[in-house]
C-alpha atoms as a PDB file:
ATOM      1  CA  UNK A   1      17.370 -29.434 -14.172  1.00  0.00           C
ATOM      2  CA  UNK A   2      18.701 -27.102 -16.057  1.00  0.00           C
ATOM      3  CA  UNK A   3      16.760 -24.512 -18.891  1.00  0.00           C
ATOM      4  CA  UNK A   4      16.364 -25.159 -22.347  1.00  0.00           C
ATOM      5  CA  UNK A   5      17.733 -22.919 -24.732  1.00  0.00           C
ATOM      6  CA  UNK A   6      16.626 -22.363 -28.278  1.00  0.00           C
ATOM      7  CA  UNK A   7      19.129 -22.654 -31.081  1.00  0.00           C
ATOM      8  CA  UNK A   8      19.355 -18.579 -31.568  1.00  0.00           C
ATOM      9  CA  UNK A   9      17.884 -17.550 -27.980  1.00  0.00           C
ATOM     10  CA  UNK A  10      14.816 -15.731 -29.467  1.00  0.00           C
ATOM     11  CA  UNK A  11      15.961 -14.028 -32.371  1.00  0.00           C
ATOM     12  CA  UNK A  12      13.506 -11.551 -34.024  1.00  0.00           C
ATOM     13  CA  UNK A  13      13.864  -9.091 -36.457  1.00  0.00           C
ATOM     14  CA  UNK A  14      10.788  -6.410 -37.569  1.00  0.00           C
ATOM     15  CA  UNK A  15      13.005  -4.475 -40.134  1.00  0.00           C
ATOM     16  CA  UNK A  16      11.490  -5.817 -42.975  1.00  0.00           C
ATOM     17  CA  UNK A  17       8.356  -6.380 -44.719  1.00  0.00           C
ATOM     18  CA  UNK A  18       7.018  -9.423 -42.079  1.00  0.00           C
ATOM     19  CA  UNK A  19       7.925 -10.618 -38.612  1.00  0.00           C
ATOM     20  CA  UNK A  20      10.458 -13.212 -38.125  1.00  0.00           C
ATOM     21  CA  UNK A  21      10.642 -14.685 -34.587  1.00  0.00           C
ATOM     22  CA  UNK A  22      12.210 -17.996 -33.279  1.00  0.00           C
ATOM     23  CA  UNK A  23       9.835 -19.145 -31.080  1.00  0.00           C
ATOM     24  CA  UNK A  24      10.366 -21.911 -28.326  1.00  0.00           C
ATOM     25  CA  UNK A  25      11.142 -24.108 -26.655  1.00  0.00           C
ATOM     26  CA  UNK A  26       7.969 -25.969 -27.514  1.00  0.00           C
ATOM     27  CA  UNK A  27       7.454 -29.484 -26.686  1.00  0.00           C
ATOM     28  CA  UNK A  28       7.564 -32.173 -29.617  1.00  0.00           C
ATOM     29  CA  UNK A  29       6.440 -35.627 -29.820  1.00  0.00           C
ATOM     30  CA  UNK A  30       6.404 -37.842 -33.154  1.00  0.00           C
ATOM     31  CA  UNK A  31       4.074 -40.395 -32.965  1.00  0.00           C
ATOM     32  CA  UNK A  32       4.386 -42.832 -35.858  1.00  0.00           C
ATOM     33  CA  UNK A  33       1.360 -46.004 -36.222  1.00  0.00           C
ATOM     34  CA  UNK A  34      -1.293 -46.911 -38.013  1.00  0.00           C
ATOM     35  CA  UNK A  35      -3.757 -43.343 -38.184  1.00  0.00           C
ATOM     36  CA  UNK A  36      -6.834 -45.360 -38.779  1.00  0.00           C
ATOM     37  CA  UNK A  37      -6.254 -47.130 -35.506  1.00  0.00           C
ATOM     38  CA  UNK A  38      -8.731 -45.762 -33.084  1.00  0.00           C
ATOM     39  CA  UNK A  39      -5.798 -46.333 -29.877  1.00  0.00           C
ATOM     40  CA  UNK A  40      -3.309 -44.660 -31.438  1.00  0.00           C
ATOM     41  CA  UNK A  41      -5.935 -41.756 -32.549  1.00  0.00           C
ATOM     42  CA  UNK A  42      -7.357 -41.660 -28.988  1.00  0.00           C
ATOM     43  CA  UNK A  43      -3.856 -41.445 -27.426  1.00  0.00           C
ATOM     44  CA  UNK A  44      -2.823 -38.694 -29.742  1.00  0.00           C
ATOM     45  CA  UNK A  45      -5.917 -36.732 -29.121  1.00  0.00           C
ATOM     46  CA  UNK A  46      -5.162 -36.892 -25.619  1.00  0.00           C
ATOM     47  CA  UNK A  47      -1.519 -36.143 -25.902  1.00  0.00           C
ATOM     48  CA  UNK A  48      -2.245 -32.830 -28.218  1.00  0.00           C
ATOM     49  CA  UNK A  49      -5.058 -31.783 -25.980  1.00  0.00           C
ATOM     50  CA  UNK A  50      -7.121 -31.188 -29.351  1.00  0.00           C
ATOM     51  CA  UNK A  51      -9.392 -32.971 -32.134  1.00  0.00           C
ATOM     52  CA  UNK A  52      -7.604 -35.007 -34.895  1.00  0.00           C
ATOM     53  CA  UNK A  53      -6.963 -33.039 -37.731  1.00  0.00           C
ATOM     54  CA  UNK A  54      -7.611 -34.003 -41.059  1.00  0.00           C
ATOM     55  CA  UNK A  55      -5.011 -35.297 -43.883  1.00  0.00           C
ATOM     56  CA  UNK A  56      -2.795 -32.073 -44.029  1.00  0.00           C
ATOM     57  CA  UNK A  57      -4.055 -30.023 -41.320  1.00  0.00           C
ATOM     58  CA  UNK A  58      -3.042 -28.877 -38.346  1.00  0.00           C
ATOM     59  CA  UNK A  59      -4.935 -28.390 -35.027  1.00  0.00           C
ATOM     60  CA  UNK A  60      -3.996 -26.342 -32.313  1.00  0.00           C
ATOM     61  CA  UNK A  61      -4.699 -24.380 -29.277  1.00  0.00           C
ATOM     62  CA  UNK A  62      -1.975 -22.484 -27.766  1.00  0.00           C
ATOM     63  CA  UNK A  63       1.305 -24.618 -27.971  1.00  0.00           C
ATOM     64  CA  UNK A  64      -0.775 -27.775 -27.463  1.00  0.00           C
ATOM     65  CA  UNK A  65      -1.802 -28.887 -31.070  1.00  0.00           C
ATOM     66  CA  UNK A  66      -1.015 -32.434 -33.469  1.00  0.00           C
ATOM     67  CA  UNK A  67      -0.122 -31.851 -36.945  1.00  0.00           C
ATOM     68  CA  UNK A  68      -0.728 -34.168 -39.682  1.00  0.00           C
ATOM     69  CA  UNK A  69       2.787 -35.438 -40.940  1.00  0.00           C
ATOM     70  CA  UNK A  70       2.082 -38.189 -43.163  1.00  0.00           C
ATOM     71  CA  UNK A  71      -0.125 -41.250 -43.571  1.00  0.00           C
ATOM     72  CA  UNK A  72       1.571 -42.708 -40.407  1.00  0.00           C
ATOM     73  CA  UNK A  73       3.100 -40.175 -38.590  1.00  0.00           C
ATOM     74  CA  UNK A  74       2.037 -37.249 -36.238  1.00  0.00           C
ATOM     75  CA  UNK A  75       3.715 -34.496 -34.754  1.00  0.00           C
ATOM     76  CA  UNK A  76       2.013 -33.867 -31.157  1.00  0.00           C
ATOM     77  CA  UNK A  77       3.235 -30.544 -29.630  1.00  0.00           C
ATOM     78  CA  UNK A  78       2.440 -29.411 -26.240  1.00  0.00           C
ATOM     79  CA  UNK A  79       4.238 -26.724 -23.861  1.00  0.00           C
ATOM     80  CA  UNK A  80       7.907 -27.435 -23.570  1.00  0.00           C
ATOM     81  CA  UNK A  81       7.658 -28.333 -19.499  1.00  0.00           C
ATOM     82  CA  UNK A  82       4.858 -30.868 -19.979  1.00  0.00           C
ATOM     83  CA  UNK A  83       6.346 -32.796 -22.873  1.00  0.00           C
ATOM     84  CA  UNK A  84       8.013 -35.575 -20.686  1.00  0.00           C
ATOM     85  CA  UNK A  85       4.562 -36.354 -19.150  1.00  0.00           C
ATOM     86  CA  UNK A  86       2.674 -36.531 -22.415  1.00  0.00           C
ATOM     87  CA  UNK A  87       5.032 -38.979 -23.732  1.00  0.00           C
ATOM     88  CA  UNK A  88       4.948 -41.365 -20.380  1.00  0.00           C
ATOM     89  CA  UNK A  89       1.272 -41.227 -20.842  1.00  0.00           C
ATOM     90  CA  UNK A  90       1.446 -42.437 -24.181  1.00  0.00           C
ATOM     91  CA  UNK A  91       2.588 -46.354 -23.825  1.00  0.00           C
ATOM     92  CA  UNK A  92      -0.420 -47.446 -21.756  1.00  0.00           C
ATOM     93  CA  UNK A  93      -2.695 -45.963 -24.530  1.00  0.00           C
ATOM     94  CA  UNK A  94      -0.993 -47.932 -27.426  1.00  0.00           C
ATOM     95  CA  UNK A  95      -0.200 -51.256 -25.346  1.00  0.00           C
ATOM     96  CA  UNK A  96      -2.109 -53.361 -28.111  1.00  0.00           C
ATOM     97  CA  UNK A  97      -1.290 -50.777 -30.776  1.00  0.00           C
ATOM     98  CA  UNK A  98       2.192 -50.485 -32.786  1.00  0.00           C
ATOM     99  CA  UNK A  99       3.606 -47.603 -32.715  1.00  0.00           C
ATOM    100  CA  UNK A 100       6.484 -44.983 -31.959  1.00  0.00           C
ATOM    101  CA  UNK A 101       6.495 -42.309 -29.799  1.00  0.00           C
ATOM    102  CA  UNK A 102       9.546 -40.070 -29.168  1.00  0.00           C
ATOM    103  CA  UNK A 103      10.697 -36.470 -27.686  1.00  0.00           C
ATOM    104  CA  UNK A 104      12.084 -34.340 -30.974  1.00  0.00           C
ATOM    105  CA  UNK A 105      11.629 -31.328 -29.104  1.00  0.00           C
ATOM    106  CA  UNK A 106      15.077 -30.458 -28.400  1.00  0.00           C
ATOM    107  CA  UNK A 107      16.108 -31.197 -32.273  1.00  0.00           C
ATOM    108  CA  UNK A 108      13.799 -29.150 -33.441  1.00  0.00           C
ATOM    109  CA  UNK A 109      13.566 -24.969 -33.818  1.00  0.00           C
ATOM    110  CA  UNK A 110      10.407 -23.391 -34.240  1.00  0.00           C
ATOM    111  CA  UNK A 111       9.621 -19.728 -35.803  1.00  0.00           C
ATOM    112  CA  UNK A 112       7.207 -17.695 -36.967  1.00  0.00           C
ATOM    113  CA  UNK A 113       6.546 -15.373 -39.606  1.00  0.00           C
ATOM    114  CA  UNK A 114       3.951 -12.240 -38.491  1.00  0.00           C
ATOM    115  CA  UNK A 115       2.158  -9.617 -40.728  1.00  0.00           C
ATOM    116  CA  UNK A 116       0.185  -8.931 -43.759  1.00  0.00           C
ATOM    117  CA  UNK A 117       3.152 -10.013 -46.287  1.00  0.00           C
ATOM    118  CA  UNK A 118       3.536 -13.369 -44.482  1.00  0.00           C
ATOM    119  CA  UNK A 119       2.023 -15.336 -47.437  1.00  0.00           C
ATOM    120  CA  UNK A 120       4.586 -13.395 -49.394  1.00  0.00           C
ATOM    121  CA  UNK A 121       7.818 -14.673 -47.658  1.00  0.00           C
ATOM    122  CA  UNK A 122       6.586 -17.887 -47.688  1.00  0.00           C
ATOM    123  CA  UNK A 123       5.495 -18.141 -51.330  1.00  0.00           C
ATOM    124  CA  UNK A 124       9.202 -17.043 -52.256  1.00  0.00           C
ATOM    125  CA  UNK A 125      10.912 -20.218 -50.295  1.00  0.00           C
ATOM    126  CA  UNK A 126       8.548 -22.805 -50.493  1.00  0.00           C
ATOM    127  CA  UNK A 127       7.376 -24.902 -53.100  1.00  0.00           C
ATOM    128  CA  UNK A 128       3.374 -24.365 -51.888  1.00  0.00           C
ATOM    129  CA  UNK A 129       0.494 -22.989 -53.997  1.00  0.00           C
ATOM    130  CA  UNK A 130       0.158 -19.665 -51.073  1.00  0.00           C
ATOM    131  CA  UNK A 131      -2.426 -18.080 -52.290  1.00  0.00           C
ATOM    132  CA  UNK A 132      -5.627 -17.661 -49.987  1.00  0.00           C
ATOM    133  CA  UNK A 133      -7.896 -19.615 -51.789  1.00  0.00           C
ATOM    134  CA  UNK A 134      -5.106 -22.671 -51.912  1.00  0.00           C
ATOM    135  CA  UNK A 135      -3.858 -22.386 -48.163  1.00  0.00           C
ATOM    136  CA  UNK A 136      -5.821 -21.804 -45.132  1.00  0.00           C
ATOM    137  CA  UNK A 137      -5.593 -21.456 -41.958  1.00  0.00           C
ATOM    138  CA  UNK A 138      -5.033 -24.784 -40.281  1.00  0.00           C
ATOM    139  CA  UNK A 139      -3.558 -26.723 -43.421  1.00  0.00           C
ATOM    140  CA  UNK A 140       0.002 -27.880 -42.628  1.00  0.00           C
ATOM    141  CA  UNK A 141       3.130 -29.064 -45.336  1.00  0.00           C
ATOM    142  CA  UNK A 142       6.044 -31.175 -44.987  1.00  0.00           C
ATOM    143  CA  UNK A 143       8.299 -29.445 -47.331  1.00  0.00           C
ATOM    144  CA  UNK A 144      11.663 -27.213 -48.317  1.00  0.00           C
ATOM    145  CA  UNK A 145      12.208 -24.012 -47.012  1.00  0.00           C
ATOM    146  CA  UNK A 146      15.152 -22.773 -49.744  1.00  0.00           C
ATOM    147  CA  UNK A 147      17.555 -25.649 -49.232  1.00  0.00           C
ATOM    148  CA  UNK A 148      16.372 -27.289 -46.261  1.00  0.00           C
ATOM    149  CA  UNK A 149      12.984 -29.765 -44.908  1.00  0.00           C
ATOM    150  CA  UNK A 150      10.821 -27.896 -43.025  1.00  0.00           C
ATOM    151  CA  UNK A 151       6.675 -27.371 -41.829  1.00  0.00           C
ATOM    152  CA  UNK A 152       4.688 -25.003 -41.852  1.00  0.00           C
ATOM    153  CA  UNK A 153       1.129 -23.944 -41.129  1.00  0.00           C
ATOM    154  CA  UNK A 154      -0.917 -21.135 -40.680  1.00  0.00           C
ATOM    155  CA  UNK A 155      -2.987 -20.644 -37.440  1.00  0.00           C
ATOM    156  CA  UNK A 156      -4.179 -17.120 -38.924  1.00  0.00           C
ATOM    157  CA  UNK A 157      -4.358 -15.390 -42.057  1.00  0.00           C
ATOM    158  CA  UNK A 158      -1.155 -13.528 -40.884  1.00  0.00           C
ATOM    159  CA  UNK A 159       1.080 -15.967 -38.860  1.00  0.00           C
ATOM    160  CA  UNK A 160       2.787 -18.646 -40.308  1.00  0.00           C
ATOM    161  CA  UNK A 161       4.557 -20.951 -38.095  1.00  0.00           C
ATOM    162  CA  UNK A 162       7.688 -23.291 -39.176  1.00  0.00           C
ATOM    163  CA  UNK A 163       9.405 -25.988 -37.631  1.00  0.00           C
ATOM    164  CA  UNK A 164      12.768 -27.217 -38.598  1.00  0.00           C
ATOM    165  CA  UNK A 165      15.878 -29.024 -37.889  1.00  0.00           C
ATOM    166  CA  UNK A 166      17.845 -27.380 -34.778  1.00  0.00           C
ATOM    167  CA  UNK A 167      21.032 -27.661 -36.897  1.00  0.00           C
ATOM    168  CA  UNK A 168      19.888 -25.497 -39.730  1.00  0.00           C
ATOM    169  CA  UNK A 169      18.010 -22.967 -37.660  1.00  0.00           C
ATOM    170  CA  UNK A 170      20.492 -20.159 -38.375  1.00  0.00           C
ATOM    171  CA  UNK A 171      19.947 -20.371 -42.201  1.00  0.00           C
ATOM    172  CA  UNK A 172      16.171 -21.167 -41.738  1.00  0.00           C
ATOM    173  CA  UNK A 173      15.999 -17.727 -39.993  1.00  0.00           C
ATOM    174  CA  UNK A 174      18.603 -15.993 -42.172  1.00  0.00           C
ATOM    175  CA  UNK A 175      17.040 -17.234 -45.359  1.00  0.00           C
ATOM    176  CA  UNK A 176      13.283 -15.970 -43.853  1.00  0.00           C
ATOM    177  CA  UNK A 177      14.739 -12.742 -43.490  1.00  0.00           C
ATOM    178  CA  UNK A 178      15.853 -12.377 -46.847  1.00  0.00           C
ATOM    179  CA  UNK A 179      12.355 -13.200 -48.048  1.00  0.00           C
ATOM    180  CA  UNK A 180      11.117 -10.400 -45.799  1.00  0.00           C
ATOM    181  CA  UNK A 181      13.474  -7.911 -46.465  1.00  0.00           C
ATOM    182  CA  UNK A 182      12.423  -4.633 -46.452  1.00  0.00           C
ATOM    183  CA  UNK A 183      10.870  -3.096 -49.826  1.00  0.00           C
ATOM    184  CA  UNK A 184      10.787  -6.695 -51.133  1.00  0.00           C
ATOM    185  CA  UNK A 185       6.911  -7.284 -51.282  1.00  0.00           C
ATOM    186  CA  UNK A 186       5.422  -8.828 -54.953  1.00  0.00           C
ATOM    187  CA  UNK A 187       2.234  -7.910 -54.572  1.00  0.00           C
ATOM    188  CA  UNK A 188       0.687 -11.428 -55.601  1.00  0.00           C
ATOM    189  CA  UNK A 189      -1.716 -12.188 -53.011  1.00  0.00           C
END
């Protein structure tokens, strides 16, 4: 079998104001169903290797961890080698549920954005109230990133982690960069 490869092999850059990394590969299932079915919760639980989190949150430990993507969808991420056997698991959990499971990982890219300013960058692409009091660790949004959909959440009060389309990884990275150039902090938060 051969290795996966992330859409920009790693890229970092630490010039500027915050941390940008491209993380990966990390191991993506959506799992779309009725949330308020206990099956589907109970197999999604198991799959993420954490609790449930609440309506736009975020739980995770390590690169296991579900996110909350809407009223009937989750994103369940795991480590990129044991994705496969989370998502065989899954159909004898939801055998008298309906529901969708399916491997995104590889159409996905995944980076993160390190440092004191990271509320900063963020604040200047996305449409999300950043400030402390209004975003905490664990909460997670669907949104933009500049031009393109993307999620993000905060495990700490200094990382923020985002996942978008593969396709559009180079200008999700470029376009974080820019936000964290150097000598570009506000001063807001």
């Amino acid at each position: 079998m051969s290795e996966p490869v992330t859409a920009l092999r790693g890229a970092s850059d630490a010039t500027g104001i915050a941390t940008v990394t491209e993380l990966g590969p990390l191991g993506m299932i959506t799992l779309r169903g009725d949330l308020g079915d206990k099956a589907i919760i109970k197999a999604a639980v198991a799959a993420g290797g954490v609790t449930m989190p609440e309506v736009r949150h975020c739980a995770t430990e390590g690169e296991s961890g579900i996110a909350w993507m809407s009223p009937d969808e989750l994103l369940i991420m795991s480590p990129y080698s044991e994705v496969h056997a989370r998502l065989a698991d899954l159909p004898d959990k939801l055998t008298k549920s309906h529901a969708l499971a399916v491997n995104v990982s590889d159409a996905r890219a995944v980076f993160q954005v390190t440092g004191p300013n990271a509320r900063e960058v963020m604040a200047k692409l996305a449409p999300v109230d950043m400030h402390p009091d209004h975003f905490t660790p664990g909460m997670f949004r669907r949104t933009r990133i500049a031009q393109v959909a993307a999620a993000f959440w905060m495990p700490d009060a200094e990382t923020v982690q985002i996942i978008c389309f593969r396709s559009v990884a180079k200008y999700v990275f470029d376009v974080l960069n820019m936000a964290a150039q150097d000598r570009s902090e506000v001063g807001y938060f």
